[in-house]
C-alpha atoms as a PDB file:
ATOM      1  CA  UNK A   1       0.000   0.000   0.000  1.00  0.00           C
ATOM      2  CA  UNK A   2       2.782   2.213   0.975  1.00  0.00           C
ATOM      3  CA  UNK A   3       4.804   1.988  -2.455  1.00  0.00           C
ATOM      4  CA  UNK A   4       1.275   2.730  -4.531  1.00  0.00           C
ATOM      5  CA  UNK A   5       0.641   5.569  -2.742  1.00  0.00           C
ATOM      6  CA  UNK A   6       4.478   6.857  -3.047  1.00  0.00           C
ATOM      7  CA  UNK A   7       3.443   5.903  -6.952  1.00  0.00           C
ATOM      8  CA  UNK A   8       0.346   7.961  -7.221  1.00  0.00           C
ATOM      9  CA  UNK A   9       2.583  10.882  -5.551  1.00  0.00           C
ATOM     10  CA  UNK A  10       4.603  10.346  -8.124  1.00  0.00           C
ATOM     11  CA  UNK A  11       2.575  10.734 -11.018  1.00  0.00           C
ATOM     12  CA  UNK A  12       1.641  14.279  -9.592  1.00  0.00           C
ATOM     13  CA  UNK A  13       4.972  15.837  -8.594  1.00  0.00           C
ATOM     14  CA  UNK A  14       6.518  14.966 -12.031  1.00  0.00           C
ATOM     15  CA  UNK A  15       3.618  16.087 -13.580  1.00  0.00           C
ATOM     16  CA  UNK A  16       2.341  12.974 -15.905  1.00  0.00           C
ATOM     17  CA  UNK A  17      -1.111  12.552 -17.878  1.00  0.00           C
ATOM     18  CA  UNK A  18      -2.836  10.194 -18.685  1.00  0.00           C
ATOM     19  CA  UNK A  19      -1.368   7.818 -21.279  1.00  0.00           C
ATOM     20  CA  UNK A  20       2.314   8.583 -20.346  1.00  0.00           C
ATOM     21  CA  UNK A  21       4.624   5.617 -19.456  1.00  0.00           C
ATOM     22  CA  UNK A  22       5.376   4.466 -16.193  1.00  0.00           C
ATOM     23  CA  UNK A  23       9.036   3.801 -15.316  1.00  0.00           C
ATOM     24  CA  UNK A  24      10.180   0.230 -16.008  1.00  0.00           C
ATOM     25  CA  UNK A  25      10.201  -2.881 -12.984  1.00  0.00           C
ATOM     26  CA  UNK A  26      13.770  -2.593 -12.714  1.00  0.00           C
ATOM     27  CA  UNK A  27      13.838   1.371 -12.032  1.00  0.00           C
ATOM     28  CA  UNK A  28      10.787   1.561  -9.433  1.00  0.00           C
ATOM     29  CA  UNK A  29      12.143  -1.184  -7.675  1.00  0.00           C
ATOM     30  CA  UNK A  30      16.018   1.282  -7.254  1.00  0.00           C
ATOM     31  CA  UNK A  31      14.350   4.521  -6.884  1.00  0.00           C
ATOM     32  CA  UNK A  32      11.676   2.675  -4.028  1.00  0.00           C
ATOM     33  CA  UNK A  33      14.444   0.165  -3.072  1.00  0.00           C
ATOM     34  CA  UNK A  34      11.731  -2.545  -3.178  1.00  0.00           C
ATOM     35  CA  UNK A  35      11.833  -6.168  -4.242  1.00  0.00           C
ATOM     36  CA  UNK A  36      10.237  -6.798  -7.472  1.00  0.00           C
ATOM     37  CA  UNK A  37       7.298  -8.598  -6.178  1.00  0.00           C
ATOM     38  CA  UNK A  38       6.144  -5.334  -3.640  1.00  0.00           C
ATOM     39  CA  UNK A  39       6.262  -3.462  -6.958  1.00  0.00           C
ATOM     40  CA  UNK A  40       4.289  -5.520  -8.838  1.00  0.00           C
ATOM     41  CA  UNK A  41       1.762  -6.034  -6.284  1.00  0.00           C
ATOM     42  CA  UNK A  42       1.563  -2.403  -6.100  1.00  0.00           C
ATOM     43  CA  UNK A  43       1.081  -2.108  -9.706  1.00  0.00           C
ATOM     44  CA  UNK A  44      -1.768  -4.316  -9.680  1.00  0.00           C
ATOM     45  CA  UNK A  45      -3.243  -2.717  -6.540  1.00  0.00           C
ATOM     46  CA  UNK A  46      -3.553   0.412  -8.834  1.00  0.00           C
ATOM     47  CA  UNK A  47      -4.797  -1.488 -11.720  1.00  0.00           C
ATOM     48  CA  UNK A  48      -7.592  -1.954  -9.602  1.00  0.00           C
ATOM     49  CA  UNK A  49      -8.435   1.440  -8.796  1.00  0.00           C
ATOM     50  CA  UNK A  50      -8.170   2.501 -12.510  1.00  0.00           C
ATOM     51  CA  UNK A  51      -5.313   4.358 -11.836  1.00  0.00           C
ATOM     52  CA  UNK A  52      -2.740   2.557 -13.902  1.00  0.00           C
ATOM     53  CA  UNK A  53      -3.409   0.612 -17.179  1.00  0.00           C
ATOM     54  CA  UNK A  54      -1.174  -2.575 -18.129  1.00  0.00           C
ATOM     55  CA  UNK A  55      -0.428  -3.226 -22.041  1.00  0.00           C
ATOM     56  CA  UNK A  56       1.100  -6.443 -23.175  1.00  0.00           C
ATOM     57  CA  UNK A  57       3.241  -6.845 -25.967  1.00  0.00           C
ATOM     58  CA  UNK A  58       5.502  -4.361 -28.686  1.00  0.00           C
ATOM     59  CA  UNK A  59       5.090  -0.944 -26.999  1.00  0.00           C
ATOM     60  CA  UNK A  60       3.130  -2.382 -23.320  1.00  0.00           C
ATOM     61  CA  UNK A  61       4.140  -1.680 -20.029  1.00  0.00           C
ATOM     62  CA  UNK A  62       2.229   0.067 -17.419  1.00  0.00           C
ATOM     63  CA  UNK A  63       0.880   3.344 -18.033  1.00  0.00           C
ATOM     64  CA  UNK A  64      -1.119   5.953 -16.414  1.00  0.00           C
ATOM     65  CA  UNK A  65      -4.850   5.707 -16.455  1.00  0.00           C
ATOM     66  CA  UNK A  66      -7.592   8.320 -16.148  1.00  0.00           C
ATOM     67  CA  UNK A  67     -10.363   6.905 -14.249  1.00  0.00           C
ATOM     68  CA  UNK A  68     -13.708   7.092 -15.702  1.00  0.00           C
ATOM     69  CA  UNK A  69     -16.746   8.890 -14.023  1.00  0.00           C
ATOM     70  CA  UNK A  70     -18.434   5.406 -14.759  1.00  0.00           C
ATOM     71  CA  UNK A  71     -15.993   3.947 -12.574  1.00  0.00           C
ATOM     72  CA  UNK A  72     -15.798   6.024 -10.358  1.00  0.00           C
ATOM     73  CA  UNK A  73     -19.823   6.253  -9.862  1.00  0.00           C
ATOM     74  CA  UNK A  74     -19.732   2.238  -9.532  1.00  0.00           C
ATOM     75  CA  UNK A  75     -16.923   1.693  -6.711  1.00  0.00           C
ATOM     76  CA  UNK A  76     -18.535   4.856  -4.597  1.00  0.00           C
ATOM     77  CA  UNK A  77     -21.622   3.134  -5.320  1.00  0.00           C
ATOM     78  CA  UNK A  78     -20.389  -0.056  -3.840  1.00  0.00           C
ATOM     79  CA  UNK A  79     -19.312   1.719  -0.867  1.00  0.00           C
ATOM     80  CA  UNK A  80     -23.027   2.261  -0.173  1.00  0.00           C
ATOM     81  CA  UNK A  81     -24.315  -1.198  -1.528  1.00  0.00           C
ATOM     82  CA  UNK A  82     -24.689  -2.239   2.050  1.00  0.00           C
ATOM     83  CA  UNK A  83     -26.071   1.306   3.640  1.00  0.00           C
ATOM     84  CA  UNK A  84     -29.781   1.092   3.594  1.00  0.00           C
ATOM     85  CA  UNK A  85     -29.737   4.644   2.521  1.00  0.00           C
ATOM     86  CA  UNK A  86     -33.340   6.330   2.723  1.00  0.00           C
ATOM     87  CA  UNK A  87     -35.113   8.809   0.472  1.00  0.00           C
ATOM     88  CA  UNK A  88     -34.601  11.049   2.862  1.00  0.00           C
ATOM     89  CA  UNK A  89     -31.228  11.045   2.826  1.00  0.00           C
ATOM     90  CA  UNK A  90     -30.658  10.773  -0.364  1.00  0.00           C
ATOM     91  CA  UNK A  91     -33.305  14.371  -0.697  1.00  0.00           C
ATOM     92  CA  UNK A  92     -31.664  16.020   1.966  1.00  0.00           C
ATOM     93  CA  UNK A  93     -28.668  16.161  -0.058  1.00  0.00           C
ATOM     94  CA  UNK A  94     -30.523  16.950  -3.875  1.00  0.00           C
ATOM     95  CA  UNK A  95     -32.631  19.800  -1.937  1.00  0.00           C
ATOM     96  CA  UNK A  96     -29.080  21.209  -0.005  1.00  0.00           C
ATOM     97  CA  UNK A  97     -27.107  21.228  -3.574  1.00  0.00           C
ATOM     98  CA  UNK A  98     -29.664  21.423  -7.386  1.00  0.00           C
ATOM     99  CA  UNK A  99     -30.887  24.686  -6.757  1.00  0.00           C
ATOM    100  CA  UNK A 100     -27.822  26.286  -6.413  1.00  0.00           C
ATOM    101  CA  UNK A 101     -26.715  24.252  -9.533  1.00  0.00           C
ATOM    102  CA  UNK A 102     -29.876  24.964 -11.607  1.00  0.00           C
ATOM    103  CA  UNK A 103     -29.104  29.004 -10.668  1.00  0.00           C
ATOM    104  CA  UNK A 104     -25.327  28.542 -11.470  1.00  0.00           C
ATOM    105  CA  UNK A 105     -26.741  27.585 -15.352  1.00  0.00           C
ATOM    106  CA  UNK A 106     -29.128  29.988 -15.782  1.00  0.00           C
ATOM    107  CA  UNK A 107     -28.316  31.810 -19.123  1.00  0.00           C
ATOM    108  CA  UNK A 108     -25.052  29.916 -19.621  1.00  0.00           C
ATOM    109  CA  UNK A 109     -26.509  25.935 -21.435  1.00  0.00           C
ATOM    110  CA  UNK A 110     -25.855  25.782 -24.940  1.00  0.00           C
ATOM    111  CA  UNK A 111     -28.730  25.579 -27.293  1.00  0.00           C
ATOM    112  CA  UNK A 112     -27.331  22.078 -27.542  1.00  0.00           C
ATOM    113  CA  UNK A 113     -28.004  21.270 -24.348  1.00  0.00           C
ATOM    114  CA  UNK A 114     -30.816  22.614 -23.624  1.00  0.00           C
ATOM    115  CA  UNK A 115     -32.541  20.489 -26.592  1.00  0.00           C
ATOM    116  CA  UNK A 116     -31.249  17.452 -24.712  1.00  0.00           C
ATOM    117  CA  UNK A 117     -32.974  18.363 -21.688  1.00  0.00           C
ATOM    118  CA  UNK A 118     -36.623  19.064 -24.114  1.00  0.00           C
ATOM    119  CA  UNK A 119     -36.209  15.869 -25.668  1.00  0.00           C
ATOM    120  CA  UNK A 120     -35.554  14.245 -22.510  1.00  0.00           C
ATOM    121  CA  UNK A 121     -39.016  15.745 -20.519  1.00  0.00           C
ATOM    122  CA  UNK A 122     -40.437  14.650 -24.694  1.00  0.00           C
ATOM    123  CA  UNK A 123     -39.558  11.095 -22.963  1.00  0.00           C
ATOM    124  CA  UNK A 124     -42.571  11.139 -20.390  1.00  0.00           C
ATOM    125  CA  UNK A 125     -45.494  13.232 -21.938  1.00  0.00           C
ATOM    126  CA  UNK A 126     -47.878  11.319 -21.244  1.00  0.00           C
ATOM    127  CA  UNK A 127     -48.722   9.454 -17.913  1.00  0.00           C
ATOM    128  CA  UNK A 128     -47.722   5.673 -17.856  1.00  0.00           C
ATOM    129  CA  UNK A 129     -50.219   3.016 -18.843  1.00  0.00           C
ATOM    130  CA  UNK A 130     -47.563   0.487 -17.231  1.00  0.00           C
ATOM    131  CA  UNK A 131     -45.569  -0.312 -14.253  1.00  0.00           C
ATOM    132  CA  UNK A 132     -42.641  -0.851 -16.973  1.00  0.00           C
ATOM    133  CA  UNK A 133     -43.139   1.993 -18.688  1.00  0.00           C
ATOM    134  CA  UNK A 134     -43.787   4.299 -15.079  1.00  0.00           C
ATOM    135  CA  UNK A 135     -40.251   2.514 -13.991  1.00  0.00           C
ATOM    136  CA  UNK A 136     -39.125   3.766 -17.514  1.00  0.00           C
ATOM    137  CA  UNK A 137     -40.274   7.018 -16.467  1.00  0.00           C
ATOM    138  CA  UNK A 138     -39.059   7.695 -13.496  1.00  0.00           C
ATOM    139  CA  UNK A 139     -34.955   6.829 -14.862  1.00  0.00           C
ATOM    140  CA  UNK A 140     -35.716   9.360 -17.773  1.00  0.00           C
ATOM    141  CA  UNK A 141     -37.078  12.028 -15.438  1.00  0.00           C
ATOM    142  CA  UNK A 142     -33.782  11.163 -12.984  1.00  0.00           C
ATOM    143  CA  UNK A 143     -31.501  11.654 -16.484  1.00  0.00           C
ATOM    144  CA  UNK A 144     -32.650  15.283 -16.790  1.00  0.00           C
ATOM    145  CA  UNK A 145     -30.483  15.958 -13.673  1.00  0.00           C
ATOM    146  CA  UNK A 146     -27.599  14.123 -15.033  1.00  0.00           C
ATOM    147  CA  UNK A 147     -27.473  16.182 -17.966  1.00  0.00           C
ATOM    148  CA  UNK A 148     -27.742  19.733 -15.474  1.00  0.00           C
ATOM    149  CA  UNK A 149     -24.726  17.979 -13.717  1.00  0.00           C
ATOM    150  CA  UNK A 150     -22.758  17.498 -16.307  1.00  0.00           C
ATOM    151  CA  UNK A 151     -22.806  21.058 -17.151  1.00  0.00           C
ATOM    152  CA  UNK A 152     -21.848  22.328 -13.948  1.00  0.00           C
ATOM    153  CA  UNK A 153     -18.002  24.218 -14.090  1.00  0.00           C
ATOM    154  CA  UNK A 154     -17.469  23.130 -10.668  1.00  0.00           C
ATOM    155  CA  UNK A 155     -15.922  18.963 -11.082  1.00  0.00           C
ATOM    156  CA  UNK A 156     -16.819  17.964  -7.270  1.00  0.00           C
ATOM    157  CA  UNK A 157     -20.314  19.142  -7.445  1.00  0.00           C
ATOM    158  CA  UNK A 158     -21.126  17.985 -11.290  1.00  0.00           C
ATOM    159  CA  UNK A 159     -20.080  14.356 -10.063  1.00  0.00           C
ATOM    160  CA  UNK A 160     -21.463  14.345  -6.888  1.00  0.00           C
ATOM    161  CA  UNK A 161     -24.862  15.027  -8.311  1.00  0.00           C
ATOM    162  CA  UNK A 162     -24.096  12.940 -10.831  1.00  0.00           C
ATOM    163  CA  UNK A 163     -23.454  10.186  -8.278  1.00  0.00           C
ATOM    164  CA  UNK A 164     -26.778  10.937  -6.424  1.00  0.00           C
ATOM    165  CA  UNK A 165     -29.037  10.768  -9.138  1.00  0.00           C
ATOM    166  CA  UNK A 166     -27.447   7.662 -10.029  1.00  0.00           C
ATOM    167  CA  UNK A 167     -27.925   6.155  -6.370  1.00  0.00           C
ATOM    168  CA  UNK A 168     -31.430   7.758  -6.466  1.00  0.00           C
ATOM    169  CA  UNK A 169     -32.431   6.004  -9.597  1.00  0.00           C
ATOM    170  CA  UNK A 170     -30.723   2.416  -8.616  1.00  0.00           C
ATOM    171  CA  UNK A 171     -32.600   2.984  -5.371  1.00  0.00           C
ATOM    172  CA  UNK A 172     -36.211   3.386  -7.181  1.00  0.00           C
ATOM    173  CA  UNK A 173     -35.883   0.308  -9.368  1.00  0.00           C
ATOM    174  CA  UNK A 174     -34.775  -2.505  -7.162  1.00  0.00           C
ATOM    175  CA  UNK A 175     -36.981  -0.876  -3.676  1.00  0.00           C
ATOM    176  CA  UNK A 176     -40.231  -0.681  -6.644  1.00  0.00           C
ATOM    177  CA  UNK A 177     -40.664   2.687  -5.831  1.00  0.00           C
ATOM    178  CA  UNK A 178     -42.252   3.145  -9.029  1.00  0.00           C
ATOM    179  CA  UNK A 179     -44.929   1.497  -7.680  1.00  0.00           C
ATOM    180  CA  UNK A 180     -47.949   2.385  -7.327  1.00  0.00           C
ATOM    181  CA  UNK A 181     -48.441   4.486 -10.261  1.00  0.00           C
ATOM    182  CA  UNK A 182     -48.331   8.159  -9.066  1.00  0.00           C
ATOM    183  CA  UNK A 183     -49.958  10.448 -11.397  1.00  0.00           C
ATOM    184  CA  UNK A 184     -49.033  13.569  -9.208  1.00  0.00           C
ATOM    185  CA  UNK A 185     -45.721  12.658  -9.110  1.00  0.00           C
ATOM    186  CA  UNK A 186     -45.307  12.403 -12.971  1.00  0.00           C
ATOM    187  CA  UNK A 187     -47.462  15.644 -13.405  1.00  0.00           C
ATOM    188  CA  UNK A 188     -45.932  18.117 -10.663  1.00  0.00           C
ATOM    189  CA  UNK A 189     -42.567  16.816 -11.817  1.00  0.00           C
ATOM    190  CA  UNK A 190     -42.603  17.345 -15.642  1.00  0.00           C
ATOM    191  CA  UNK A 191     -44.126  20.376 -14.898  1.00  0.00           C
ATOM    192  CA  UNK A 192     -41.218  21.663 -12.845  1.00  0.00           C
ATOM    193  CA  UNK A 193     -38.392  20.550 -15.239  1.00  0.00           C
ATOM    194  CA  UNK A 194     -40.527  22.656 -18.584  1.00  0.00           C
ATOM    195  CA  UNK A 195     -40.687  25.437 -16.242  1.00  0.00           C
ATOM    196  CA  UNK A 196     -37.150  25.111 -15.199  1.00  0.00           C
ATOM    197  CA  UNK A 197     -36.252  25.207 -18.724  1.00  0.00           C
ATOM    198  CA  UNK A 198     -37.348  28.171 -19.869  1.00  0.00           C
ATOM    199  CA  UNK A 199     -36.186  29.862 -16.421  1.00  0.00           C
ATOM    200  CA  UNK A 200     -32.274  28.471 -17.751  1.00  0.00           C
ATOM    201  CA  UNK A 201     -32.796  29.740 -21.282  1.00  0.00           C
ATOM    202  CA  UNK A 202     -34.053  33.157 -19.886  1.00  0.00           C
ATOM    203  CA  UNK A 203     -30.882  33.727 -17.402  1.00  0.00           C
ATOM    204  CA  UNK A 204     -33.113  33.594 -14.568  1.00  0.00           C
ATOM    205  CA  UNK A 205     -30.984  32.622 -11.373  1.00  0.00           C
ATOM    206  CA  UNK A 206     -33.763  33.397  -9.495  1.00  0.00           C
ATOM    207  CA  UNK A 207     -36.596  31.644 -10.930  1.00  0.00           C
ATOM    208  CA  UNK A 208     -34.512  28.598 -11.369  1.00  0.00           C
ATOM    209  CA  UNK A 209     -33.093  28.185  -8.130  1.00  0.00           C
ATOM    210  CA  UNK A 210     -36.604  29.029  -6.506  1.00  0.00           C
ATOM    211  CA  UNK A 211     -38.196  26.369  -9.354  1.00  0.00           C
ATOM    212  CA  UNK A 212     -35.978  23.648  -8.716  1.00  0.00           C
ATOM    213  CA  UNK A 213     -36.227  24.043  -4.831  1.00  0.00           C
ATOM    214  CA  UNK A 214     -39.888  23.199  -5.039  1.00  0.00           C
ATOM    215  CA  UNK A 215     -39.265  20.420  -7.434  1.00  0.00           C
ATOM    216  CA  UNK A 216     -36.680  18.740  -5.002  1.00  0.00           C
ATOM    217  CA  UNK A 217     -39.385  19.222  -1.957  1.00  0.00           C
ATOM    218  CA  UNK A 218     -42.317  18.119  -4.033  1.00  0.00           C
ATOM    219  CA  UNK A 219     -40.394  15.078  -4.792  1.00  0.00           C
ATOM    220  CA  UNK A 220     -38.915  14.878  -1.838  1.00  0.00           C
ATOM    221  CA  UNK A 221     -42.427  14.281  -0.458  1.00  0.00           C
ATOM    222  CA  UNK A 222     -44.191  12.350  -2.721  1.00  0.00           C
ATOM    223  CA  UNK A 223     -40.919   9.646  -2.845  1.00  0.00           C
ATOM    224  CA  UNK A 224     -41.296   9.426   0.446  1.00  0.00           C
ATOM    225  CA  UNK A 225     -44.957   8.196   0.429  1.00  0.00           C
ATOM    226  CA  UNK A 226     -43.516   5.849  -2.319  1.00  0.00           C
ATOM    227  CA  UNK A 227     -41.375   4.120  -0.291  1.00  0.00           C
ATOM    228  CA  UNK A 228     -43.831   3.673   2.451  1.00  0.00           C
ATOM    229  CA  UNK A 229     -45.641   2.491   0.242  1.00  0.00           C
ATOM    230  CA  UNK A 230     -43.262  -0.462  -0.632  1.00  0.00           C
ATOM    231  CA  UNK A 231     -42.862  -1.071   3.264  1.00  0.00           C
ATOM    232  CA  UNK A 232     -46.404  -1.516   3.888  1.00  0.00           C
ATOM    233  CA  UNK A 233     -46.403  -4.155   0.946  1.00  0.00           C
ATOM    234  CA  UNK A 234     -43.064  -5.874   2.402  1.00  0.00           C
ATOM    235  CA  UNK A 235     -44.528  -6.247   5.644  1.00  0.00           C
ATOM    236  CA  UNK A 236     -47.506  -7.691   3.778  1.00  0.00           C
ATOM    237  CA  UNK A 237     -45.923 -10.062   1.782  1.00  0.00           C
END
């Protein structure tokens, strides 16, 4: 553990990118005076973490590796595989953080972007007929925050929305929470993101962060009778 970290310091203090060429076995193992078998383990140690990439054959070695927000999103997420986290924790966070995002990008999306985030409310027009197509719903409506996040100029925050609305939407699909069907939920909710779109395309800080606050307590609420909803039919079943 000790030479992967001194690896990883490394990498910053001479300054390397991603795709650049780690030093060879033989001159980690003199400049960490290290046997070659504590370098190799800590090679693969940062394999692991997604830090350093291994190639094989004319040209391989071990290079530097830019972890992927994908990756990223999935070991955090196993971190909390085991937490039991709540709605409400889970909203406490989303109502804290998205309307100070949603005012941050008020004036500044692309017309790009904001098309992705019409065709994305396009998704869920019309109330589901379905408990597929309401689960279907209720990922698409969670994707319109992904795309805000990705927008946002600050890294930290853009992920760890990113990472909540990922959490968020694992959480509704394998708890049910899409079940019942909740027409309010789908109606209040679409009707929150429209607005909020034409509050970002105007420049209004102020509408948006006041639009999106109500959207994130509105949810906030009506998830929360969802999921008491799926403990009153555990404890049933």
């Amino acid at each position: 553990m000790q030479v992967a970290e001194a690896l990883k310091d490394m990498v910053v203090k001479e300054g390397w990118q991603p795709g650049d060429r780690l030093p060879g076995e033989a001159e980690l193992m003199a400049r960490f005076a290290m046997a070659k078998g504590t370098i190799r383990e800590a090679m693969r140690l940062l394999e692991a973490q997604g830090l350093v990439k291994s190639r094989t054959g004319p040209g391989g070695g071990n290079f530097v590796h830019e972890v992927s927000r994908a990756r990223a999103k999935a070991l955090l997420g196993n971190y909390f595989y085991f937490k039991s986290l709540t709605i409400d924790d889970i909203y406490r966070l989303r109502r804290a953080l998205e309307p100070d995002l949603a005012a941050d990008l008020a004036g500044r999306l692309s017309a790009e972007t904001l098309a992705r985030l019409e065709a994305n409310v396009a998704e869920y027009d019309k109330p589901a007929d379905t408990p597929e197509e309401e689960r279907e719903q209720h990922v698409a409506s969670l994707r319109f925050h992904a795309i805000l996040a990705e927008q946002s100029d600050n890294p930290l925050l853009g992920f760890f929305m990113d990472f909540m609305v990922n959490l968020l939407s694992d959480l509704t699909v394998y708890r049910a929470l899409y079940a019942p069907p909740n027409r309010e939920l789908w109606e209040k909710g679409r009707d929150y993101q429209l607005r909020l779109i034409e509050a970002l395309k105007e420049g209004d800080a102020r509408a948006a962060r006041a639009i999106m606050r109500a959207h994130m307590d509105t949810a906030w609420r009506l998830m929360r009778g969802q999921e008491a909803e799926m403990q009153k039919r555990f404890i049933r079943g």
